[in-house]
Protein backbone atom coordinates (compact mmCIF):
# COMPACT_ATOMS: atom_id res chain seq x y z
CA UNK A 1 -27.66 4.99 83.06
CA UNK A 2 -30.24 5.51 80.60
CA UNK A 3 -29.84 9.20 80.31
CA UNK A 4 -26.24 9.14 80.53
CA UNK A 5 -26.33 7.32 77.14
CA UNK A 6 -28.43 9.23 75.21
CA UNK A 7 -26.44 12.27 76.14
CA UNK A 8 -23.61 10.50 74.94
CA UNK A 9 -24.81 10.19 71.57
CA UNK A 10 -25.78 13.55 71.43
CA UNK A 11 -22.41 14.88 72.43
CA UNK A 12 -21.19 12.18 69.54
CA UNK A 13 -23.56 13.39 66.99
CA UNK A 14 -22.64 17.37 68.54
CA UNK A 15 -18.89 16.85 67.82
CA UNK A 16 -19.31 15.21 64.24
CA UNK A 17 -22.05 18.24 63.40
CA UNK A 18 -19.09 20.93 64.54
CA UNK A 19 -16.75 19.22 62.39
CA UNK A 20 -18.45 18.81 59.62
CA UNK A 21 -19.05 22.70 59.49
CA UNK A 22 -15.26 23.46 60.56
CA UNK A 23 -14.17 21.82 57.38
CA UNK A 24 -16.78 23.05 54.93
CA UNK A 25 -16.09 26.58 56.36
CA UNK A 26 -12.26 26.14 56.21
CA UNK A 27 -12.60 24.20 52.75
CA UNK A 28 -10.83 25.40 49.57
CA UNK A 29 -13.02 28.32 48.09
CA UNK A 30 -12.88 29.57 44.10
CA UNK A 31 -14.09 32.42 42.20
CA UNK A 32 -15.93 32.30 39.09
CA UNK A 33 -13.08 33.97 37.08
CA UNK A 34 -10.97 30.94 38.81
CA UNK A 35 -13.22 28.38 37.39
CA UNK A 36 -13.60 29.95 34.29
CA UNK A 37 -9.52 30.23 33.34
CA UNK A 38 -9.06 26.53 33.77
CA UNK A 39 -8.41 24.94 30.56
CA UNK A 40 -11.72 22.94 29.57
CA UNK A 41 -12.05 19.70 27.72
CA UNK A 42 -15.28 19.18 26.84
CA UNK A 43 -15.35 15.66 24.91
CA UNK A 44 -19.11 15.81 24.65
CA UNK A 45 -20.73 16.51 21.10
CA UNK A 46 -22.74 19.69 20.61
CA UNK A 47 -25.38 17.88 18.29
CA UNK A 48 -26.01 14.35 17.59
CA UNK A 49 -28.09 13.20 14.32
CA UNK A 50 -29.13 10.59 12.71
CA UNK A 51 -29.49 9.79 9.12
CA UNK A 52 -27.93 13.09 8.22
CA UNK A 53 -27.40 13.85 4.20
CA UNK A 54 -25.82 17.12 3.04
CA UNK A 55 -25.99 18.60 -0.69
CA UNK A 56 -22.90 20.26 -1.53
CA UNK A 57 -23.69 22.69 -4.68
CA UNK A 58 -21.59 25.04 -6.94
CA UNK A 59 -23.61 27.56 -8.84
CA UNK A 60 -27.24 26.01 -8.22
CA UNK A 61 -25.56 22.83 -9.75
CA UNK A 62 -25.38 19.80 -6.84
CA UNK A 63 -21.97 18.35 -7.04
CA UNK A 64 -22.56 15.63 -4.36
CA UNK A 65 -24.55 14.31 -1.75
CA UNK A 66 -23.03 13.10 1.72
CA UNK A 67 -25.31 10.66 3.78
CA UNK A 68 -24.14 9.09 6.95
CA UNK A 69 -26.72 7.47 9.49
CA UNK A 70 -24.95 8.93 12.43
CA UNK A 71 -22.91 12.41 13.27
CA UNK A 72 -21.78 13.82 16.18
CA UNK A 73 -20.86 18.01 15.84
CA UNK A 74 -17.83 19.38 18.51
CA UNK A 75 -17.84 23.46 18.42
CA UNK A 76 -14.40 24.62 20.45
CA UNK A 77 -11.34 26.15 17.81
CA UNK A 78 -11.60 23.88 15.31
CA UNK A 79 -15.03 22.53 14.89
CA UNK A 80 -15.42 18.89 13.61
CA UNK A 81 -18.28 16.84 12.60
CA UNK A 82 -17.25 13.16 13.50
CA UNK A 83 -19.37 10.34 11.52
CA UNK A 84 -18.86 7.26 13.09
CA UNK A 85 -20.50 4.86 11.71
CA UNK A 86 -19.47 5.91 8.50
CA UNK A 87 -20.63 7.12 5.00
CA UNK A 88 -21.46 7.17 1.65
CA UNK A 89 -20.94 10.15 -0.95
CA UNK A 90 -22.58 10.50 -4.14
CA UNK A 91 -20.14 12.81 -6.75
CA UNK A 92 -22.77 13.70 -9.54
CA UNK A 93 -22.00 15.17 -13.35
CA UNK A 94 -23.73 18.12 -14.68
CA UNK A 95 -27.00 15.68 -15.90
CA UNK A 96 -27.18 14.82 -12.10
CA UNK A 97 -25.88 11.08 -12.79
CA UNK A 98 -23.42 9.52 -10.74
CA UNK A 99 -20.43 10.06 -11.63
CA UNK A 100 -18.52 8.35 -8.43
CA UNK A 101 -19.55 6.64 -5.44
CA UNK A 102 -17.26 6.98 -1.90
CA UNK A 103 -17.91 4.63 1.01
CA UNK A 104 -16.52 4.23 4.63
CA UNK A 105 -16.88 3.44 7.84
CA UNK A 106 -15.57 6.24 9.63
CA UNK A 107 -15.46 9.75 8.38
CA UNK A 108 -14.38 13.44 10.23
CA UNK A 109 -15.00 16.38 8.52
CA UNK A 110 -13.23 19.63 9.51
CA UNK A 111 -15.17 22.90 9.13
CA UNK A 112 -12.33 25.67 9.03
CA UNK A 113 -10.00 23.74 6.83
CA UNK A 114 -12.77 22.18 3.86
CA UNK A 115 -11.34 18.64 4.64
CA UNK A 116 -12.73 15.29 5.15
CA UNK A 117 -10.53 11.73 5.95
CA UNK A 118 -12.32 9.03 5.44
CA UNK A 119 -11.38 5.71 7.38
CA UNK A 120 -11.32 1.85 7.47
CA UNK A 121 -12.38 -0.17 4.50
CA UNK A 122 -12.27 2.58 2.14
CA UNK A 123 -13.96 2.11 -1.25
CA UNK A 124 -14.17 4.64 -4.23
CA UNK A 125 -16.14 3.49 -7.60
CA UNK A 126 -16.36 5.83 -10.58
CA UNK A 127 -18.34 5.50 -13.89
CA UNK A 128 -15.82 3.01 -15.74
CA UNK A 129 -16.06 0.31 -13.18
CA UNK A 130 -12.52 1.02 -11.53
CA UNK A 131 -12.50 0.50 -8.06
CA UNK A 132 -10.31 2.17 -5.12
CA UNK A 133 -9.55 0.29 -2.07
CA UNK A 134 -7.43 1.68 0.42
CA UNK A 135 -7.87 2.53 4.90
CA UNK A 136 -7.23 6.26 4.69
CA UNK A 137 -8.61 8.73 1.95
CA UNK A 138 -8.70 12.36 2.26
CA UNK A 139 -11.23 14.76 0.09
CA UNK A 140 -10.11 18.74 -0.29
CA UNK A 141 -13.05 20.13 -0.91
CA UNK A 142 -11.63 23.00 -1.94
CA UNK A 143 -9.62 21.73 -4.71
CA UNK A 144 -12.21 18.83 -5.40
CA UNK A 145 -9.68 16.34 -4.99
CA UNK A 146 -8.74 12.83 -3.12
CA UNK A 147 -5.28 11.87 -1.81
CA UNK A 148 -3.55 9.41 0.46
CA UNK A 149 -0.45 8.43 1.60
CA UNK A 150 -0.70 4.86 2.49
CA UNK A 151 -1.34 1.45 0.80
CA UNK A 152 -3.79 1.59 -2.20
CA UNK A 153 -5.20 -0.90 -4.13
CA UNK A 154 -7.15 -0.34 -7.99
CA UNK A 155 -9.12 -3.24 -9.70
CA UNK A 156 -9.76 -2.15 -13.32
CA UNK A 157 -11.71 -4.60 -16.00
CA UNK A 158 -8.66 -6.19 -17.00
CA UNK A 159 -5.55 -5.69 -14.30
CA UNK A 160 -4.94 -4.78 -10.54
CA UNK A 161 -2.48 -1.79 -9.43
CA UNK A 162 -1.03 -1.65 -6.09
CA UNK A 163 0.69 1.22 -4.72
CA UNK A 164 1.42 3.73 -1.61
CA UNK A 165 -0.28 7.36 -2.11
CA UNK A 166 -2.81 8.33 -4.76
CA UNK A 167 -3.66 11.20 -5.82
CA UNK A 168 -7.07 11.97 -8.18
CA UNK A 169 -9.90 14.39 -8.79
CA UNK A 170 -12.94 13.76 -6.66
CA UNK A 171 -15.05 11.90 -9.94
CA UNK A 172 -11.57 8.89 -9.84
CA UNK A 173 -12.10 9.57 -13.72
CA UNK A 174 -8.49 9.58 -13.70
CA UNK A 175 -5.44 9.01 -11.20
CA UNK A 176 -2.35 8.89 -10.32
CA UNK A 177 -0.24 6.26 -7.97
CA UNK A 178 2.69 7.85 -6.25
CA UNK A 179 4.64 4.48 -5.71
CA UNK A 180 3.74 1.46 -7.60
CA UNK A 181 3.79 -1.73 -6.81
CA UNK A 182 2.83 -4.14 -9.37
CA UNK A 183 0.10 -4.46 -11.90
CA UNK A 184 -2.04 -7.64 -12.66
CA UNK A 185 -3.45 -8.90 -15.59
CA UNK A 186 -7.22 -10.54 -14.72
CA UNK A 187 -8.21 -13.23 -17.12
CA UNK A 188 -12.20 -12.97 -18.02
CA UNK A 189 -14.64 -15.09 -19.73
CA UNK A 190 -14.45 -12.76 -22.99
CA UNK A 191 -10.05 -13.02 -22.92
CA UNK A 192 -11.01 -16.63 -23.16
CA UNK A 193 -13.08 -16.85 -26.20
């Protein structure tokens, strides 16, 4: 009885073994060139940094610095630097002061096009105190200039513009609201003396 057993499990383990090798030899098989034409979706950056700053320069003259404390680079058709954890730029004059100061906390910059939207609690500060609050931004680099198309919100010394869209050079020294809202007059400690 013993024996009989044991070469019952062995016939088991014999019949499991020979399929087991039927179906890996009879098992869907693809080429290289089949692998290769399948549409591929990588999702994974190419290059992750932190504490990244970029100098953008015109001439030998720096125009602005860009730091962001994280950055994630995709390569593929239309390469993309994603910061997620958001940004500040520095927009300097010719004397290398600041002429305007751009945070956010989510930025994605796209290489081919020159073109960077900026993201969620939006804040752009230029050299006369005025102050741009909006949740979408977007900076041409080419034409050095900052647009958007949704809900906007200026605090100057003495009022407070609301509007949809804004359009402006990258400095904010001056702008332009494509639909306003309303404007509000701000009462200070020097209106009152």
């Amino acid at each position: 009885m013993y024996y009989y057993g044991i070469k019952r499990t062995i016939t088991a383990g014999i019949a499991i073994i020979a399929c087991l090798l039927f179906f890996s030899v009879t098992s869907c098989k693809n080429s290289l060139e089949d692998v290769n034409s399948l549409p591929v979706r990588d999702t994974a950056p190419m290059e992750t940094g932190t504490n990244m700053e970029v100098i953008y320069s015109d001439s030998a003259q720096i125009k602005a610095l860009m730091k962001a404390p994280l950055y994630k680079r995709y390569e593929g058709e239309n390469p993309y630097f994603e910061m997620p954890r958001g940004l500040t730029v520095f927009f300097y004059d010719s004397l290398m002061q600041v002429k305007t100061k751009l945070t956010a906390r989510y930025a994605i910059k796209y290489d081919k096009k020159n073109v960077m939207e900026v993201r969620n609690d939006v804040v752009v500060v230029n050299q006369k105190g005025e102050r741009l609050n909006t949740e979408h931004l977007v900076w041409d680099e080419k034409t050095r200039r900052i647009y958007s198309d949704v809900f906007v919100k200026i605090t100057e010394s003495d009022k407070v513009v609301y509007g949809e869209g804004l359009d402006a050079p990258e400095s904010f020294e001056r702008w332009t609201i494509k639909k306003p809202k309303g404007s509000f007059y701000i009462k200070t400690d020097d209106m009152e003396k």
